[in-house]
Protein backbone atom coordinates (compact mmCIF):
# COMPACT_ATOMS: atom_id res chain seq x y z
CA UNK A 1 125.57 352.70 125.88
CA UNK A 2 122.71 353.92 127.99
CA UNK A 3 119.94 355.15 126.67
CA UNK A 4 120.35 358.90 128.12
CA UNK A 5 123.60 358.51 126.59
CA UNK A 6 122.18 357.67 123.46
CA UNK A 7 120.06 360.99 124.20
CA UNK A 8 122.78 362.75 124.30
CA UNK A 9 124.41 361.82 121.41
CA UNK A 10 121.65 362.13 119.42
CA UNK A 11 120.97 365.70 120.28
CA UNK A 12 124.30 366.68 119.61
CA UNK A 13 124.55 365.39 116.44
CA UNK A 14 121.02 366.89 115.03
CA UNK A 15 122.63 370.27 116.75
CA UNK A 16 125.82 369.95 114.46
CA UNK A 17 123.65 368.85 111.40
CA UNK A 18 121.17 372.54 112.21
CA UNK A 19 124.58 374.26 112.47
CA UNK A 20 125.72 372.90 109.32
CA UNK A 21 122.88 373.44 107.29
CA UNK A 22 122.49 377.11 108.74
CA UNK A 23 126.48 377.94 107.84
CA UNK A 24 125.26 376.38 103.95
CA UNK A 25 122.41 378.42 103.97
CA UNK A 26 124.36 381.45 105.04
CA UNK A 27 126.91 380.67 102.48
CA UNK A 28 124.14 380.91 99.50
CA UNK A 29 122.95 384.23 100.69
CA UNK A 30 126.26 385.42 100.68
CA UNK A 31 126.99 384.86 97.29
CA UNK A 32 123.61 385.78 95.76
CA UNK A 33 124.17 389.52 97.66
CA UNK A 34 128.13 389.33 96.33
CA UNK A 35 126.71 388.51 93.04
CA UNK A 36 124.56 391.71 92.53
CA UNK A 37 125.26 394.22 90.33
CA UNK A 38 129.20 395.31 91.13
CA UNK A 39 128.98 398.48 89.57
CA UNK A 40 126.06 399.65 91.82
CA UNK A 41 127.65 398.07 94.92
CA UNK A 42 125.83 400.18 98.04
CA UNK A 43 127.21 400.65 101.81
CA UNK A 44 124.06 398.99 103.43
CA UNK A 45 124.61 396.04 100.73
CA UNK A 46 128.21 395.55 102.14
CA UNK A 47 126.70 395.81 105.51
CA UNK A 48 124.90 393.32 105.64
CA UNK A 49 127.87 390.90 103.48
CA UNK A 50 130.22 392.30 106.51
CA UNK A 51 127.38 391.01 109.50
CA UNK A 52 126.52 387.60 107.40
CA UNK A 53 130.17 387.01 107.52
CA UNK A 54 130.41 387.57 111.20
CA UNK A 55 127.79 385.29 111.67
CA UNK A 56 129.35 382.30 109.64
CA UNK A 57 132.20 382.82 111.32
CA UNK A 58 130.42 382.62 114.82
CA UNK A 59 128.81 379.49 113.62
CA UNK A 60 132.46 377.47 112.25
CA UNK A 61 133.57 378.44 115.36
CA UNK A 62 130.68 376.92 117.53
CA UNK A 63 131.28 374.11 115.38
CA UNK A 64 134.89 373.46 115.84
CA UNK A 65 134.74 373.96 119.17
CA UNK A 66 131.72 371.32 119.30
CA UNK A 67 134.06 368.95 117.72
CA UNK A 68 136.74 369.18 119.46
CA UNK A 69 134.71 368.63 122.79
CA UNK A 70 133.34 365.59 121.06
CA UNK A 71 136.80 364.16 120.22
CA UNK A 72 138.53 364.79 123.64
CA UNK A 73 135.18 363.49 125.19
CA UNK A 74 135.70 360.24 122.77
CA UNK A 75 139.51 359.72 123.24
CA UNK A 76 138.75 359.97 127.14
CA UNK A 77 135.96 357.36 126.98
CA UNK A 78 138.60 354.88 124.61
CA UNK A 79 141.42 355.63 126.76
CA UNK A 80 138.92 354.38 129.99
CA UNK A 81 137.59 351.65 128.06
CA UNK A 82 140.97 350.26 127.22
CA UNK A 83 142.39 350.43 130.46
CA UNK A 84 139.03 348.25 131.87
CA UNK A 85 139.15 345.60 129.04
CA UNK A 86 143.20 345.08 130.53
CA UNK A 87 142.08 345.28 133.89
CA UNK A 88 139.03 342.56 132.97
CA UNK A 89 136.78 344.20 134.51
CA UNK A 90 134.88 345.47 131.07
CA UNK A 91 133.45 343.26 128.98
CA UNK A 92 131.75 344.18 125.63
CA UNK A 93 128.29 343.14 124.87
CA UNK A 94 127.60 344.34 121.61
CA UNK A 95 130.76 345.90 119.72
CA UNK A 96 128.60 347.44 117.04
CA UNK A 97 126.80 350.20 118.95
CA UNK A 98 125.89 352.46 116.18
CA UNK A 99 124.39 350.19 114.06
C-alpha cells in the first residue's frame, strides 16, 4: 500500500473514531437532560432532547454511509486484486499490511 494510501486510510479511520466518540458523547447528554426531573419537564428542555436527537441521527447516518463507501471501496480493491493474482501479474510482497 502506498504511503498516501496509507494517508488516506488513516484519516478516515481517526474521522470515524471523532464521529463515534461525538454520537457517545451525544448519547450521555441525552440521557442526563431525559433524566431530569419528569414532573417539571419544560418545552425548551424537550427542545433541545428533539435537536440533540436530530443531530445523532445526522451523525449514524454520516457514519453508515462512511462505511458503506469503505466496504464497496474494499470489495472493489479484492475483487481487482484477485483477478491480477489469476492473471500473474500481482504479486504480494508483504500479506500482512496492517500490522
Amino acid at each position: 500500500m502506498s504511503i498516501k494510501d496509507q494517508g488516506s486510510v488513516y484519516s478516515n479511520l481517526v474521522d470515524d473514531i471523532a464521529i463515534e466518540r461525538t454520537i457517545k458523547k451525544g448519547l450521555i447528554i441525552r440521557r442526563l437532560l431525559l433524566s431530569g426531573n419528569q414532573a417539571q419537564a419544560s418545552e425548551q428542555r424537550n427542545q433541545k432532547i428533539a435537536l440533540l436527537e436530530r443531530d445523532i441521527e445526522s451523525l449514524m447516518f454520516e457514519r453508515r454511509v462512511r462505511q458503506n463507501l469503505a466496504n464497496n471501496t474494499m470489495l472493489d480493491v479484492l475483487k481487482i486484486r484477485e483477478v491480477d493474482v489469476k492473471q500473474g501479474g500481482f504479486r504480494v510482497v508483504d500479506d500482512n499490511l496492517f500490522l
